[in-house]
Protein backbone atom coordinates (compact mmCIF):
# COMPACT_ATOMS: atom_id res chain seq x y z
CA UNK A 1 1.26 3.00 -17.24
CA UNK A 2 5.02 2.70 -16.03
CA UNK A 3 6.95 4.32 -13.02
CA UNK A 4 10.40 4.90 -13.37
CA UNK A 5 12.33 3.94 -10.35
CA UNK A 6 15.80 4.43 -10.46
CA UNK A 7 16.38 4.05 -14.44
CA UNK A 8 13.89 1.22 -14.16
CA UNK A 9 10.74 1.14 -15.89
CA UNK A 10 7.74 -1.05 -13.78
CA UNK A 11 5.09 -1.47 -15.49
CA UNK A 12 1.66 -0.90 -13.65
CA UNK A 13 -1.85 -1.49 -14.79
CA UNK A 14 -3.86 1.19 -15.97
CA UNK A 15 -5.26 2.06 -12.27
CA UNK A 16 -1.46 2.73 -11.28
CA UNK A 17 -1.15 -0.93 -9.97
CA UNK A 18 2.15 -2.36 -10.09
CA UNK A 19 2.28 -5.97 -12.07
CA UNK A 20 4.63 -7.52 -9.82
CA UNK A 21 5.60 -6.45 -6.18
CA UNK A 22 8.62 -4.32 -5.69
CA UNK A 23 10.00 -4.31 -2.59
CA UNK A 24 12.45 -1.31 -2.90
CA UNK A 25 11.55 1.47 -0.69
CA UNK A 26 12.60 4.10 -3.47
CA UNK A 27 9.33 2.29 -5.40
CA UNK A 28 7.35 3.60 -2.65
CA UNK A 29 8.49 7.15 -2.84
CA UNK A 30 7.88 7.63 -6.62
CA UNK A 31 4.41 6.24 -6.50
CA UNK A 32 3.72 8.30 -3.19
CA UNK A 33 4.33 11.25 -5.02
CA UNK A 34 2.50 10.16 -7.68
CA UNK A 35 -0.68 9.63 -5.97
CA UNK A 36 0.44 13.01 -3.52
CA UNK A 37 1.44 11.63 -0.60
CA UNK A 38 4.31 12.92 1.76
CA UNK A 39 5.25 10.00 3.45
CA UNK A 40 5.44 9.95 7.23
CA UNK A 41 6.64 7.58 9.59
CA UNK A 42 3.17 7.05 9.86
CA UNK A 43 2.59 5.69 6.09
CA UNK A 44 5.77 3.70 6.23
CA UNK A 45 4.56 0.95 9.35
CA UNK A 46 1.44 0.95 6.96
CA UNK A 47 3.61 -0.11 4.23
CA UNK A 48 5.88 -2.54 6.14
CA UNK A 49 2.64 -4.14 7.57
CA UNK A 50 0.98 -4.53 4.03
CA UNK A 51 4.31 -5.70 2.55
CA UNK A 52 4.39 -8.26 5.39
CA UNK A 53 0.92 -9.35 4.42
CA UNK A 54 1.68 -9.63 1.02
CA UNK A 55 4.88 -11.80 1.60
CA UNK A 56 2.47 -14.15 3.80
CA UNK A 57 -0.64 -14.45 2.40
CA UNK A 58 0.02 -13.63 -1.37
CA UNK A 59 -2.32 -10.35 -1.20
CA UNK A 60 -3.31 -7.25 1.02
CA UNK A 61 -6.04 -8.17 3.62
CA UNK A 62 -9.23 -6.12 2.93
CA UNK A 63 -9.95 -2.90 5.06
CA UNK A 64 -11.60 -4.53 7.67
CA UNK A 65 -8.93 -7.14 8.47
CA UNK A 66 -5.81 -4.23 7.73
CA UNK A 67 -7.54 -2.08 10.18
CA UNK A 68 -7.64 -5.27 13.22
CA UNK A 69 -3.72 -5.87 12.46
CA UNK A 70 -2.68 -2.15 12.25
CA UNK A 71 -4.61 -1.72 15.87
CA UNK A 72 -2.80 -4.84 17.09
CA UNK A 73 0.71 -3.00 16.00
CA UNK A 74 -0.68 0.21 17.23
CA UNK A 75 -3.54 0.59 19.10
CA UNK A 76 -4.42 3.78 18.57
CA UNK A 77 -5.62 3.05 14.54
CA UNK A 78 -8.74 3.81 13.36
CA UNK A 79 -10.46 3.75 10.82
CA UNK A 80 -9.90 8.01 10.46
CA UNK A 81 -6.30 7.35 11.24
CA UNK A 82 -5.84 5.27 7.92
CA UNK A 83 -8.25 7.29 6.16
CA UNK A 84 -5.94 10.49 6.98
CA UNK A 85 -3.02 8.31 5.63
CA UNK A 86 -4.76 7.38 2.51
CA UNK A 87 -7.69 9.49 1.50
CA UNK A 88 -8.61 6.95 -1.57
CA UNK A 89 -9.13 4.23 0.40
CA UNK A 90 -6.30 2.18 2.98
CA UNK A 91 -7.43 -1.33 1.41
CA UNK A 92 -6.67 0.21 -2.03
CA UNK A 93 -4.53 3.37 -2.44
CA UNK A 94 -2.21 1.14 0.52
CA UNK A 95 -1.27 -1.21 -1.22
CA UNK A 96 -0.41 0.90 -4.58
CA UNK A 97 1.72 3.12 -2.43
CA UNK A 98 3.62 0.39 -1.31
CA UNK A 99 4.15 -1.19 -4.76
CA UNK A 100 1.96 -4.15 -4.33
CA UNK A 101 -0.49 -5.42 -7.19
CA UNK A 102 -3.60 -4.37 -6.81
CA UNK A 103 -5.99 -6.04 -4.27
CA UNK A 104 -8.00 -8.78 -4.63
CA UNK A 105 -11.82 -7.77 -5.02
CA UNK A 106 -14.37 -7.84 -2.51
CA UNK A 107 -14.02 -9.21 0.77
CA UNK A 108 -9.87 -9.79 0.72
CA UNK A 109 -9.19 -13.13 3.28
């Protein structure tokens, strides 16, 4: 599977998983739309904040430990409030949305 991102092919597993991380914002967009997402303001701090993970820690933290950062950010999050965002899962359609590889298995860090 590929994505075309400003003339650029990335190449993504067959799941829609990008390879390599991509940290261009236009990334995002095309694989929102891809997965039908209209990106709020909303989706993009959940973006930021899995980018940042990824940048720190090498991976996306699992939904339990996403869902204790994004309340520390804002505490309003809840589990329904990421759920809303991403209907597939926050701990997994997250992190394709925001052009990261795809998660590690079970249980994250």
């Amino acid at each position: 599977m590929m994505y075309n991102v400003n003339g650029v092919e990335l190449e993504a597993d067959e799941q829609g998983y990008l390879l390599e991380p991509v940290f261009d914002d236009e990334a995002v967009r095309v694989i929102a739309a891809a997965e039908s997402i209209e990106l709020t303001d909303a989706h993009w701090e959940v973006v930021n904040y899995l980018r940042d993970q990824f940048r720190e820690h090498g991976h996306t933290p699992n939904f339990r430990a996403m869902l204790k950062g994004m309340a520390e950010i804002r505490p309003e999050v809840d589990s329904k409030y990421l759920y809303d965002l991403f209907p597939i899962g926050p701990a997994k359609q997250g992190p394709k949305v925001a052009a990261l590889p795809q998660p590690l298995g079970k249980g994250g860090y």
